[in-house]
N, C-alpha and C. Protein backbone atom coordinates (compact mmCIF):
# COMPACT_ATOMS: atom_id res chain seq x y z
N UNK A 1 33.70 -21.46 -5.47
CA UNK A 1 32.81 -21.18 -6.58
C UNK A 1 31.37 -20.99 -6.10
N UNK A 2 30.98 -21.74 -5.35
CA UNK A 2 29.78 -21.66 -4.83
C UNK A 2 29.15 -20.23 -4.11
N UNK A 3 30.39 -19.71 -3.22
CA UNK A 3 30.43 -18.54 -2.21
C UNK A 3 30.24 -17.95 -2.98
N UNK A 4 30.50 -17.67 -4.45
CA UNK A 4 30.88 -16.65 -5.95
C UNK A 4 29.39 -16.18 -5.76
N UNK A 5 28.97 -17.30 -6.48
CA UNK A 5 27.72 -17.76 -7.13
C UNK A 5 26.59 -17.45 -5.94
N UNK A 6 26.62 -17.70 -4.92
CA UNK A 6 25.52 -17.17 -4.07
C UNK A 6 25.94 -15.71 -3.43
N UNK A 7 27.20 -15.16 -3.59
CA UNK A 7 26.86 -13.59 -3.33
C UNK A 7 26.23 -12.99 -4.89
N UNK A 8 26.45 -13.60 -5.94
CA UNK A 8 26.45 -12.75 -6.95
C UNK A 8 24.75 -12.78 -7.03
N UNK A 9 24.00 -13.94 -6.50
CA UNK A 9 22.73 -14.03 -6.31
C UNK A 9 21.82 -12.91 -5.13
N UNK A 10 22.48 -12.68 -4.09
CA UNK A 10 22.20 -11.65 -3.49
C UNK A 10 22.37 -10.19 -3.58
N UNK A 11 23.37 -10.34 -4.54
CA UNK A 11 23.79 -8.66 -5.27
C UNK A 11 22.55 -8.18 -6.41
N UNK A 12 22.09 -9.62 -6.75
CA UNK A 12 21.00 -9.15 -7.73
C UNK A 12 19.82 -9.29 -7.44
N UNK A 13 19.38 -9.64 -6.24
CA UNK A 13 18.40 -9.75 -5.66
C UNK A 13 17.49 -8.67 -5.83
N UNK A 14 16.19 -8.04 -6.50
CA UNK A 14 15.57 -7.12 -6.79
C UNK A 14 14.78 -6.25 -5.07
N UNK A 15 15.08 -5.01 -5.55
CA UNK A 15 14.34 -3.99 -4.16
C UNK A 15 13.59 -4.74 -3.42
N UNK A 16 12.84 -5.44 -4.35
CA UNK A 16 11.34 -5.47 -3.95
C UNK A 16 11.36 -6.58 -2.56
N UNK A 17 12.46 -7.70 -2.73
CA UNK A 17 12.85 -8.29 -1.91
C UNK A 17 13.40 -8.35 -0.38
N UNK A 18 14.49 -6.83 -0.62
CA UNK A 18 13.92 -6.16 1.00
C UNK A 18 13.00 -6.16 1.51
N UNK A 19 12.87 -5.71 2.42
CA UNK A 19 12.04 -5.79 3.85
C UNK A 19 12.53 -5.71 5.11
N UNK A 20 11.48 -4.15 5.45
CA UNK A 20 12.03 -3.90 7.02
C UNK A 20 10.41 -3.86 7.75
N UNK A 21 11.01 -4.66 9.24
CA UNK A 21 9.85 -5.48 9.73
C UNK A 21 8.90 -4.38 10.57
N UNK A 22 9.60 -2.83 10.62
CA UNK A 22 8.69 -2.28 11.29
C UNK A 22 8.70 -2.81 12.48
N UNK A 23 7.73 -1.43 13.55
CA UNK A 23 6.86 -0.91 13.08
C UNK A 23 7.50 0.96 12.99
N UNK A 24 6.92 1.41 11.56
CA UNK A 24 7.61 2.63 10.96
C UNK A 24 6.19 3.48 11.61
N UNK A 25 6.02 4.56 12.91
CA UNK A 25 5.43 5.38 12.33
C UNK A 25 5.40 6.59 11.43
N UNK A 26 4.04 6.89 10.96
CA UNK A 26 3.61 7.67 9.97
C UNK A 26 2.76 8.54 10.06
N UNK A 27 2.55 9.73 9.62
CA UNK A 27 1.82 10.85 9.41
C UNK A 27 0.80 10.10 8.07
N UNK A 28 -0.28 10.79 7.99
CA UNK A 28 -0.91 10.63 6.48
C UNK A 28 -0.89 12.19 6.47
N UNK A 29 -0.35 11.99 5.13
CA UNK A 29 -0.58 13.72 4.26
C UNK A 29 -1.28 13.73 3.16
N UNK A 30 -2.14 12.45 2.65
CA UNK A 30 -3.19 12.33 1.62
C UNK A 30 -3.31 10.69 1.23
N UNK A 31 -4.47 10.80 0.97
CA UNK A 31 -5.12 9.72 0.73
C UNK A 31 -5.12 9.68 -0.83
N UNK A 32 -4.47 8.74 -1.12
CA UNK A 32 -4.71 9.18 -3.24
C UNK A 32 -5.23 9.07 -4.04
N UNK A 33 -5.86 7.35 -3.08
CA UNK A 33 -7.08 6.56 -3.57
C UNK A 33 -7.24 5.58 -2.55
N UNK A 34 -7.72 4.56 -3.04
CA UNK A 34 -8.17 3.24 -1.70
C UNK A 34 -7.30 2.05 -1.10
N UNK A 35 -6.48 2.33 -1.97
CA UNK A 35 -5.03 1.45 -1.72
C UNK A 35 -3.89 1.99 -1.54
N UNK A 36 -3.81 3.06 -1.51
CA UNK A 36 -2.33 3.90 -1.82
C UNK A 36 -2.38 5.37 -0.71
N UNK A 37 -1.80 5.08 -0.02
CA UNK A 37 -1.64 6.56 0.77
C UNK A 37 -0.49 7.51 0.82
N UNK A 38 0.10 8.72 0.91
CA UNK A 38 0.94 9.51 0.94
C UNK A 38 1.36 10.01 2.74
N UNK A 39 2.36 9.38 3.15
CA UNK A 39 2.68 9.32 4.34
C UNK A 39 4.12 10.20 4.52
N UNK A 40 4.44 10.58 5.93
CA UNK A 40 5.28 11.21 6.27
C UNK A 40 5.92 10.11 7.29
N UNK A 41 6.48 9.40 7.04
CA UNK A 41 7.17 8.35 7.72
C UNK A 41 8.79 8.88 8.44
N UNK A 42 8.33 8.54 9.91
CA UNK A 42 9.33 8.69 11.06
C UNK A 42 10.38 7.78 10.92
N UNK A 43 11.75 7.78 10.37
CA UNK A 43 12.48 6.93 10.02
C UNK A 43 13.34 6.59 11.26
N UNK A 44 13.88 7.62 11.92
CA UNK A 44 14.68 7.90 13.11
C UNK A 44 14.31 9.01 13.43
N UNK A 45 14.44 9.21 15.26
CA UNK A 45 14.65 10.78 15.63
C UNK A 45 15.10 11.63 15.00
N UNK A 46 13.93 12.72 14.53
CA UNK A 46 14.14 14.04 13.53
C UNK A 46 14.55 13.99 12.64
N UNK A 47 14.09 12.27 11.76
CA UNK A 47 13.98 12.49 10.33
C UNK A 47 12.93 11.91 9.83
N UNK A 48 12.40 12.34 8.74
CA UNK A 48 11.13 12.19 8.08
C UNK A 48 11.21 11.69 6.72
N UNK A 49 10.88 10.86 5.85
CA UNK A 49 10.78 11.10 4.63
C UNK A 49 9.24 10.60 4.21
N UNK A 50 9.15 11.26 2.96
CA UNK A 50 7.56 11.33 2.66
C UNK A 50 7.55 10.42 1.37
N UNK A 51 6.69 9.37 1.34
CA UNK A 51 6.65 8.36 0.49
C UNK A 51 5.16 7.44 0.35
N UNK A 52 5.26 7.26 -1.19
CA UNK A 52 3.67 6.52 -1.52
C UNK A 52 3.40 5.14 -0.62
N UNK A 53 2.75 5.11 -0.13
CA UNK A 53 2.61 3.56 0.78
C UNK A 53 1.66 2.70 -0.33
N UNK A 54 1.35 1.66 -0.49
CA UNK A 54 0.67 0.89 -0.98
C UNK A 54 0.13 -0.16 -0.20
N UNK A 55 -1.20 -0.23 0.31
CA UNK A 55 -1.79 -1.38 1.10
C UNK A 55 -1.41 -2.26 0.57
N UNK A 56 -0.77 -3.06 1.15
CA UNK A 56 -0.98 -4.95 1.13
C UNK A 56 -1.81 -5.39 0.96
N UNK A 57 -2.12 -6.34 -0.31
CA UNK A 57 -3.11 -7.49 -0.04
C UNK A 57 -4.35 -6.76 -1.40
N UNK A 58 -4.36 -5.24 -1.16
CA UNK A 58 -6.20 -5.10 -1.79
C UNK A 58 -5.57 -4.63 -2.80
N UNK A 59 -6.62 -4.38 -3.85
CA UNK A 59 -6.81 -4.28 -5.26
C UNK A 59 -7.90 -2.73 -5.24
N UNK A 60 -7.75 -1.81 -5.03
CA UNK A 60 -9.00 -0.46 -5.49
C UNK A 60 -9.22 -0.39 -6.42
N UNK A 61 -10.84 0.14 -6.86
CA UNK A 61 -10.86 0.47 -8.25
C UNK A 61 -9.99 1.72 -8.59
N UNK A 62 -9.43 2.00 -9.53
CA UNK A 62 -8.80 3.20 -10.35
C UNK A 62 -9.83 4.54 -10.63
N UNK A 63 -9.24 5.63 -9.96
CA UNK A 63 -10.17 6.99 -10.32
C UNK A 63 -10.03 7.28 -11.82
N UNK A 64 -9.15 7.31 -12.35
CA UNK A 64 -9.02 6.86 -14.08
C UNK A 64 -9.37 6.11 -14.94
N UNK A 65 -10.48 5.31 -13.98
CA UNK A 65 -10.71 4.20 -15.22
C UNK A 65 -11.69 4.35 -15.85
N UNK A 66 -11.92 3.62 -17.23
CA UNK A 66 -12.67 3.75 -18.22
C UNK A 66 -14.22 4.43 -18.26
N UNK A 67 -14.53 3.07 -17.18
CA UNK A 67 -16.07 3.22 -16.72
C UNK A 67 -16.89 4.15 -15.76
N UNK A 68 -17.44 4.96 -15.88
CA UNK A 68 -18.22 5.68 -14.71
C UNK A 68 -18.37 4.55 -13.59
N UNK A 69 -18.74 3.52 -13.71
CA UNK A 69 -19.54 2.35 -12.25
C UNK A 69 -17.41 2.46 -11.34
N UNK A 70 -16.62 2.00 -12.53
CA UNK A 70 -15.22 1.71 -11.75
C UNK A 70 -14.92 3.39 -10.52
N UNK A 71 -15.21 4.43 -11.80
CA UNK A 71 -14.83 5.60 -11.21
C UNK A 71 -15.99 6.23 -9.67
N UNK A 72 -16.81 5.96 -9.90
CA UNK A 72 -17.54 6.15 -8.36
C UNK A 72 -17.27 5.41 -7.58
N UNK A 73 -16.71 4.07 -7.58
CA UNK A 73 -16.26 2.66 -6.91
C UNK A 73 -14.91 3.30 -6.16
N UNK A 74 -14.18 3.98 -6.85
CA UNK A 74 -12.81 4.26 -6.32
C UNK A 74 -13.00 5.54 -5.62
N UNK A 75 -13.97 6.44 -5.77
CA UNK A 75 -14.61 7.46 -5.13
C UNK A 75 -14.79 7.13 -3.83
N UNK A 76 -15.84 6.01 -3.44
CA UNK A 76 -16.16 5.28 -2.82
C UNK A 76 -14.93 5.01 -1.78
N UNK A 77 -14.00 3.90 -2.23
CA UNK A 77 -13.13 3.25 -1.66
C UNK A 77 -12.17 4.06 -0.84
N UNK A 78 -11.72 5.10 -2.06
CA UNK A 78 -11.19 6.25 -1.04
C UNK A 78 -11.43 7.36 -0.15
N UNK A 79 -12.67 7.53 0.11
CA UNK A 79 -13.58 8.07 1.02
C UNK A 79 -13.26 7.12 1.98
N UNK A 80 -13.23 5.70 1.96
CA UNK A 80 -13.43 4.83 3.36
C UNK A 80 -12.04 4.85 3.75
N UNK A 81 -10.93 4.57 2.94
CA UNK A 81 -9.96 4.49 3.27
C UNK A 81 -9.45 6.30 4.38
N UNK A 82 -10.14 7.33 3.95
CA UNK A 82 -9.17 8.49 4.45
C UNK A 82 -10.38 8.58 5.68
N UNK A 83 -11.66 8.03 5.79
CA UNK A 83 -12.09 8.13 6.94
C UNK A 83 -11.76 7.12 7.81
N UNK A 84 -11.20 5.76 7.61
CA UNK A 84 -10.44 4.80 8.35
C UNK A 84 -8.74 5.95 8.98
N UNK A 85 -8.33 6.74 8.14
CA UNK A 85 -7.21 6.80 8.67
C UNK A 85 -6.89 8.40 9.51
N UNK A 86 -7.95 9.23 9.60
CA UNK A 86 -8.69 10.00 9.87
C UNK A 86 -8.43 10.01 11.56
N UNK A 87 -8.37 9.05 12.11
CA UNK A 87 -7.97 8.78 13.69
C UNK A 87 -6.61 9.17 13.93
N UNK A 88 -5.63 9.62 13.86
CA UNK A 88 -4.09 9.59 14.29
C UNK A 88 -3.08 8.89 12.76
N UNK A 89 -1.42 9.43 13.39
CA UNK A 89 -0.86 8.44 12.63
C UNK A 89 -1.05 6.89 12.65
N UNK A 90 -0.81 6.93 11.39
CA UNK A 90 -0.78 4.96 11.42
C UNK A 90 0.95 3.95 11.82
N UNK A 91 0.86 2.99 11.85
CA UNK A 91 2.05 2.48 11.44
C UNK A 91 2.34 1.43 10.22
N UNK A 92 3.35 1.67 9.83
CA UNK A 92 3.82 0.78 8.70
C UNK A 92 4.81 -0.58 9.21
N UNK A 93 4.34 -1.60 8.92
CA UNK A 93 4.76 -2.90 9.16
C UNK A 93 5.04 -3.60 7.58
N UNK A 94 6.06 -4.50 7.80
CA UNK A 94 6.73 -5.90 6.80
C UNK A 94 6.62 -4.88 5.91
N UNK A 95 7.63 -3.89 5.93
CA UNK A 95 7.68 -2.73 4.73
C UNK A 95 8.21 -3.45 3.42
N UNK A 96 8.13 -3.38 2.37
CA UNK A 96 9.09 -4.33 0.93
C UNK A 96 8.76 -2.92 0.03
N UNK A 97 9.67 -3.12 -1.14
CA UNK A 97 9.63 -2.42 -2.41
C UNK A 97 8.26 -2.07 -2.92
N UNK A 98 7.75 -1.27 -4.01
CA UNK A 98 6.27 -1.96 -4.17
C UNK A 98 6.80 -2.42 -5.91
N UNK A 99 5.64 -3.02 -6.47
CA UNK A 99 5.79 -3.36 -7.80
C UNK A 99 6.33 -2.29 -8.86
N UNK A 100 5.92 -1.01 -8.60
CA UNK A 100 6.35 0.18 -9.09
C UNK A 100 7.19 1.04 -8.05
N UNK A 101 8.08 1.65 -8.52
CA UNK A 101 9.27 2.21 -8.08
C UNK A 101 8.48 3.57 -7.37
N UNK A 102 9.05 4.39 -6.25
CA UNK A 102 8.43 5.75 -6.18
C UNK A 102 7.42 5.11 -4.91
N UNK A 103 7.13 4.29 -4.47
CA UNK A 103 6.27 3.54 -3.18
C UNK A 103 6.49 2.35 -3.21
N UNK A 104 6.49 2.29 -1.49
CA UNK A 104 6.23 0.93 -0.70
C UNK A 104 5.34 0.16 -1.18
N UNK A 105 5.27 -0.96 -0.21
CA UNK A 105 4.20 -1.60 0.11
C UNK A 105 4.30 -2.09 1.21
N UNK A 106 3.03 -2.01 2.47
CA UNK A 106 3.15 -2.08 3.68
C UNK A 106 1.81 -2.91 4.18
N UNK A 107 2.01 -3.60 5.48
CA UNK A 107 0.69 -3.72 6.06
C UNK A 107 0.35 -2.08 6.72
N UNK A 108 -0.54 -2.12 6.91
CA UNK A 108 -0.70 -1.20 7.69
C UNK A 108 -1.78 -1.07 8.64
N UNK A 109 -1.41 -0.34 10.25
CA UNK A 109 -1.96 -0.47 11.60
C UNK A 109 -2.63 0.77 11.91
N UNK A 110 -4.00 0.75 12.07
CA UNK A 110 -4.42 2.33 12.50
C UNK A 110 -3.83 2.53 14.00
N UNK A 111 -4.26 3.81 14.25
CA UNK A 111 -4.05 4.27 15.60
C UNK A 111 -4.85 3.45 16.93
N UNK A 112 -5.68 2.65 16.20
CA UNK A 112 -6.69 1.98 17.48
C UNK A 112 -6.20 0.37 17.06
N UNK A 113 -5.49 -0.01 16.37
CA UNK A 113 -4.86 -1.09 15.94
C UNK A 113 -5.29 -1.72 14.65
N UNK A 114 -6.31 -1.02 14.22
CA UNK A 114 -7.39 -1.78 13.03
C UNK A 114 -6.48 -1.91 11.45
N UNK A 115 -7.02 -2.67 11.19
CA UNK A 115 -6.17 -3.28 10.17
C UNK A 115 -6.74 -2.36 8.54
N UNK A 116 -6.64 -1.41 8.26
CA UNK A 116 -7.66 -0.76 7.04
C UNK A 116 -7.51 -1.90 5.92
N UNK A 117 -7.29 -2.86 5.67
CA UNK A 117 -7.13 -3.14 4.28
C UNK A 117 -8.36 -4.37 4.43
N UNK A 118 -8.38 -4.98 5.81
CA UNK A 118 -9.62 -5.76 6.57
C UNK A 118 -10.65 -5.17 5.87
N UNK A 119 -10.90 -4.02 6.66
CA UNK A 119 -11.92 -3.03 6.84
C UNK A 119 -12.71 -2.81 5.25
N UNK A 120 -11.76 -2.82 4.54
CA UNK A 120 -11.89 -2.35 3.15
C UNK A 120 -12.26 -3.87 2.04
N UNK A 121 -11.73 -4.55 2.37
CA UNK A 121 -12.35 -5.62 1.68
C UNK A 121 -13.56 -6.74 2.45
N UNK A 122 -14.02 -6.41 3.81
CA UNK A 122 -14.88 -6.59 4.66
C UNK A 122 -16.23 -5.70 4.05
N UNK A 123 -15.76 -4.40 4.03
CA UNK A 123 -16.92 -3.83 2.84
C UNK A 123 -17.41 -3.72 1.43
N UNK A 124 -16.12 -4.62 1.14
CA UNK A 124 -16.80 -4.79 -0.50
C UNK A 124 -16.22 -3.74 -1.16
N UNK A 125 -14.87 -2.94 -0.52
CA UNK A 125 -14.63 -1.51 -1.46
C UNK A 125 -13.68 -1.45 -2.45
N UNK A 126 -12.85 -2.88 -2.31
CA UNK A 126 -11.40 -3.28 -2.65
C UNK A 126 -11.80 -5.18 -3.14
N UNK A 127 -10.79 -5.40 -3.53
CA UNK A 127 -10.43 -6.54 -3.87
C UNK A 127 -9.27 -7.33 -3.49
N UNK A 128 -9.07 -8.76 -2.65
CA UNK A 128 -7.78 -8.86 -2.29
C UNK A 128 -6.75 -8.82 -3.67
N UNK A 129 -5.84 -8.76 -3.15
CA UNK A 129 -4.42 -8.83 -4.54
C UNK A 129 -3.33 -9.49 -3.96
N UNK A 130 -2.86 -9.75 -4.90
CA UNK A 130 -1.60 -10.90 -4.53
C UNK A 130 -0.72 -11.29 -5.82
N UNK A 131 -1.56 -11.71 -6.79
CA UNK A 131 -0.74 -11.57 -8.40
C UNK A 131 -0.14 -11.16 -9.62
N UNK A 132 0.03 -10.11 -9.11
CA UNK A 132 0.70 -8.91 -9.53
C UNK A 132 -0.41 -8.43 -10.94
N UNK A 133 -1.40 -9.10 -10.94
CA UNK A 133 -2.73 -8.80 -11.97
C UNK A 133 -3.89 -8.39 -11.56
N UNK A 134 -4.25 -7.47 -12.00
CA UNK A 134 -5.44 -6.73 -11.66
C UNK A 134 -6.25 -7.02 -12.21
N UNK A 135 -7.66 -7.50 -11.74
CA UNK A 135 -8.96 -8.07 -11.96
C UNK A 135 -9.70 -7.29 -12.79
N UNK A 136 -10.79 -6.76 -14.13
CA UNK A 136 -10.92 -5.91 -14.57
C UNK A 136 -12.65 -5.15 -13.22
N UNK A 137 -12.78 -4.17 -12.98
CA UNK A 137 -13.39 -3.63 -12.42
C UNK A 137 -15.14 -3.59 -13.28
N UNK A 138 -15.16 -3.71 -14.49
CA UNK A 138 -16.09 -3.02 -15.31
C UNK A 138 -16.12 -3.99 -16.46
N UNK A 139 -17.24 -4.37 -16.91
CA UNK A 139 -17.37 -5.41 -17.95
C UNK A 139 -17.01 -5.13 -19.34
N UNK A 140 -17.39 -3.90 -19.17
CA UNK A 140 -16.99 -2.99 -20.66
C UNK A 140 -15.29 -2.37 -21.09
N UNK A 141 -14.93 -2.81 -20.04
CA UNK A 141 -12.95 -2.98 -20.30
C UNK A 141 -12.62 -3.62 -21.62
């Protein structure tokens, strides 16, 4: 009964719970905003698939959001982010599901080893994240 009961727990175990430890390299084919990149990820010899990455850890402001101050903020953020990645492919590490279906979520390693998501909340461009809640950007939300 037990054996039952703990496969039937791993059968339902949600995506998001995977995880492959890397390291995946990657192409960038666009930057989308300050947290989220569009990569061409090397899965195996001579195959590719192209998929939303989501930084680990930070929070960007939204190019959609309400406020002009949020929307130059994410202007901002993603300017730093595509000139951080601007050096070579990156790699994708402790790959998991992301909260939304359609992208990852990854650490991720520049070409000189630098950590962009450091980089990005070291400058004040991002916010860390971790609670699946987003902080409001703009007082007038």
């Amino acid at each position: 009964m037990m054996a039952i009961s703990a496969l039937a727990a791993v059968a339902t175990a949600p995506v998001q719970a995977e995880r492959l430890d890397g390291p995946v390299l990657a192409d960038v084919i666009e930057v989308v905003d300050g947290d989220t990149l569009r990569v061409s990820a090397r899965i195996w010899p001579g195959q590719t698939v192209r998929v939303l990455v989501r930084l680990r850890g930070i929070d960007a402001p939204e190019r959609r959001a309400r406020c002009e101050a949020e929307r130059q903020a994410a202007h901002r953020a993603r300017s730093a982010l595509a000139a951080l990645v601007a050096g070579g492919p990156v790699e994708l590490r402790a790959i998991g599901g992301g909260k939304y279906y359609g992208r990852v979520l990854a650490d991720i390693r520049l070409a000189d080893g630098g950590d962009p998501a450091r980089h990005l909340l070291e400058a004040r461009l991002v916010r860390p994240y971790g609670k699946n809640r987003r902080e409001r950007w703009c007082l007038d939300d």
